[in-house]
C-alpha atoms as a PDB file:
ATOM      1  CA  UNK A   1      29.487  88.643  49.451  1.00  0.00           C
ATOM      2  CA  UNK A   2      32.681  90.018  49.650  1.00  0.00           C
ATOM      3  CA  UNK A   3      33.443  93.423  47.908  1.00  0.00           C
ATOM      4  CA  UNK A   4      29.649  94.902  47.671  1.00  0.00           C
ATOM      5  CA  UNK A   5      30.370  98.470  48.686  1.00  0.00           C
ATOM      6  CA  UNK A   6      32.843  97.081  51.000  1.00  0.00           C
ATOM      7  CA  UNK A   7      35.975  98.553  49.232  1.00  0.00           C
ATOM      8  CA  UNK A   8      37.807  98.315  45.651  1.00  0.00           C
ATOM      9  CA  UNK A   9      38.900  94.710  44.338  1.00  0.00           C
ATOM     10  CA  UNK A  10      42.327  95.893  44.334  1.00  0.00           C
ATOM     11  CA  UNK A  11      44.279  92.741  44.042  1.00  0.00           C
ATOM     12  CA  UNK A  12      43.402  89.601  41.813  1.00  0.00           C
ATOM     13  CA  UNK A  13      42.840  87.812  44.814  1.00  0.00           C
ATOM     14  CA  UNK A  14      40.355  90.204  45.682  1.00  0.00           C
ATOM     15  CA  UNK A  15      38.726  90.013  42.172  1.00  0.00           C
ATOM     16  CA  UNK A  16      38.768  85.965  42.786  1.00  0.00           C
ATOM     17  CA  UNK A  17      36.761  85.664  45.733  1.00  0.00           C
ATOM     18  CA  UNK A  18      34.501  88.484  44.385  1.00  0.00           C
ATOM     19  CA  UNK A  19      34.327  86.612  41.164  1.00  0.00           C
ATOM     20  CA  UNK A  20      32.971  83.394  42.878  1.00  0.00           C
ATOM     21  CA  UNK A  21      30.740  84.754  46.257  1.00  0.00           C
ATOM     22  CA  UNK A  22      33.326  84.209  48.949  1.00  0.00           C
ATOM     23  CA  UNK A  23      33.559  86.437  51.639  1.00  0.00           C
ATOM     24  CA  UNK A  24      36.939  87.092  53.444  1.00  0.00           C
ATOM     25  CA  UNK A  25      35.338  84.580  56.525  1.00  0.00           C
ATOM     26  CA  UNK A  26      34.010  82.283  54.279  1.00  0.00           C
ATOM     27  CA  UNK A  27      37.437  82.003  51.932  1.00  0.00           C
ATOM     28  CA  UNK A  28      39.567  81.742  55.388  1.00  0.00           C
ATOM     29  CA  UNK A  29      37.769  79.480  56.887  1.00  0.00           C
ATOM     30  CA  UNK A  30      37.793  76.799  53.685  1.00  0.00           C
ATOM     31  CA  UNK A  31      41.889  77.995  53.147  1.00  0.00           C
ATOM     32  CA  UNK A  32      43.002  77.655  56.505  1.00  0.00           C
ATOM     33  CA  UNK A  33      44.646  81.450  56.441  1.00  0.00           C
ATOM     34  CA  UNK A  34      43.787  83.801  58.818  1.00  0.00           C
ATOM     35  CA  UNK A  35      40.987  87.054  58.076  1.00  0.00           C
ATOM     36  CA  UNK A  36      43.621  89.936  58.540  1.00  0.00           C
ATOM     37  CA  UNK A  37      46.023  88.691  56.217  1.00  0.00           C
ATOM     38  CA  UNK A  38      43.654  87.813  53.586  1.00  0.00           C
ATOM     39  CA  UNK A  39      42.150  90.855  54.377  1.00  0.00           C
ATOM     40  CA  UNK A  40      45.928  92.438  53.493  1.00  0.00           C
ATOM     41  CA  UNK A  41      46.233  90.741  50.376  1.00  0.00           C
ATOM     42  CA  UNK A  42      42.865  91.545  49.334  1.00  0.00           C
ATOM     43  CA  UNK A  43      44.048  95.024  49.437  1.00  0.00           C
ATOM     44  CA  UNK A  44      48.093  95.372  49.787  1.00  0.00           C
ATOM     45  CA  UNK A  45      49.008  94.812  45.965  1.00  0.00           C
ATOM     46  CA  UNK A  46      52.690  94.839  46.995  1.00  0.00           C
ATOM     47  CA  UNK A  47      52.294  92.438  50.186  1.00  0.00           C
ATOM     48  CA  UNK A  48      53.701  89.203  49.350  1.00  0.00           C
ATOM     49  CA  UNK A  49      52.611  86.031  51.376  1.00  0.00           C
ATOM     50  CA  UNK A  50      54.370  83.379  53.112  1.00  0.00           C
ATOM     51  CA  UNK A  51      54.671  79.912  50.374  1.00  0.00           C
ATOM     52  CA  UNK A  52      53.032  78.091  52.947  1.00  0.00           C
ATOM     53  CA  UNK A  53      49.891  80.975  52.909  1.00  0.00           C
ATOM     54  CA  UNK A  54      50.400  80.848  49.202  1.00  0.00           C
ATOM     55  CA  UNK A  55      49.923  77.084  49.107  1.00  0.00           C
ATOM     56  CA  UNK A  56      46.810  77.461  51.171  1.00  0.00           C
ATOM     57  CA  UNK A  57      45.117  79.584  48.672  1.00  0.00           C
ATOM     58  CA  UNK A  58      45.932  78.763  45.384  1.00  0.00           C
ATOM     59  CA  UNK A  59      44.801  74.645  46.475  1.00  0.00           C
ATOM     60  CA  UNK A  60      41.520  76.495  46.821  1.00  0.00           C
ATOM     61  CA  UNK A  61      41.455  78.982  43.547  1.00  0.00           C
ATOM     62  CA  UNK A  62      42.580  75.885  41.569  1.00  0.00           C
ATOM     63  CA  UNK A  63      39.052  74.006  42.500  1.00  0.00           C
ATOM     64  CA  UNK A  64      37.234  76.912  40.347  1.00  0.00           C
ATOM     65  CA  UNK A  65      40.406  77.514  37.756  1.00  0.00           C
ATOM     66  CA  UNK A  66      42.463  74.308  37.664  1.00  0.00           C
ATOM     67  CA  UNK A  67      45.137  76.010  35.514  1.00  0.00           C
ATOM     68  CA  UNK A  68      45.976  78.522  38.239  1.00  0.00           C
ATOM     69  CA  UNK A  69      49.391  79.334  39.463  1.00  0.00           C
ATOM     70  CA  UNK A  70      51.107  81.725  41.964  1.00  0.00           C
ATOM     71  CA  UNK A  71      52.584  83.919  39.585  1.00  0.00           C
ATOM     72  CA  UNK A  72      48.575  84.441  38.400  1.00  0.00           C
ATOM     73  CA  UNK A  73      48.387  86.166  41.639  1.00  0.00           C
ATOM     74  CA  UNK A  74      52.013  87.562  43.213  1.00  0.00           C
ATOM     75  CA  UNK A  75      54.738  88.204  41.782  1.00  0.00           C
ATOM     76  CA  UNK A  76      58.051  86.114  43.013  1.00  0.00           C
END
């Protein structure tokens, strides 16, 4: 699991795929967006991804919290 003495859950993305046993791998191979830059907005509070990235991963953080949107995550 992602996040067990592997680093600070700095973003909420980070506390997401924490929160439900994902590791970065895992979560980019189910989302379809690359390690590195989910690796970068596990921990880059201020790095803002692509709406196409964005759409990627909140289609897969609404299967857990239907009720989910962007702004939940970055601000735009």
């Amino acid at each position: 699991m992602w996040g067990l003495g592997i680093g600070k859950h700095s973003t909420k993305l980070a506390k997401f795929i924490a929160k439900y046993g994902y590791s970065i791998q895992e979560f980019s191979k189910i989302s379809k967006v690359n390690r590195n830059t989910l690796g970068k907005l596990c921990s880059d509070k201020h790095y803002i991804p692509s709406p196409n990235t964005m759409q990627k991963i909140i289609r897969i953080i609404r299967k857990h919290e239907p009720n989910s949107q962007v702004t939940d995550f970055w601000s735009i």
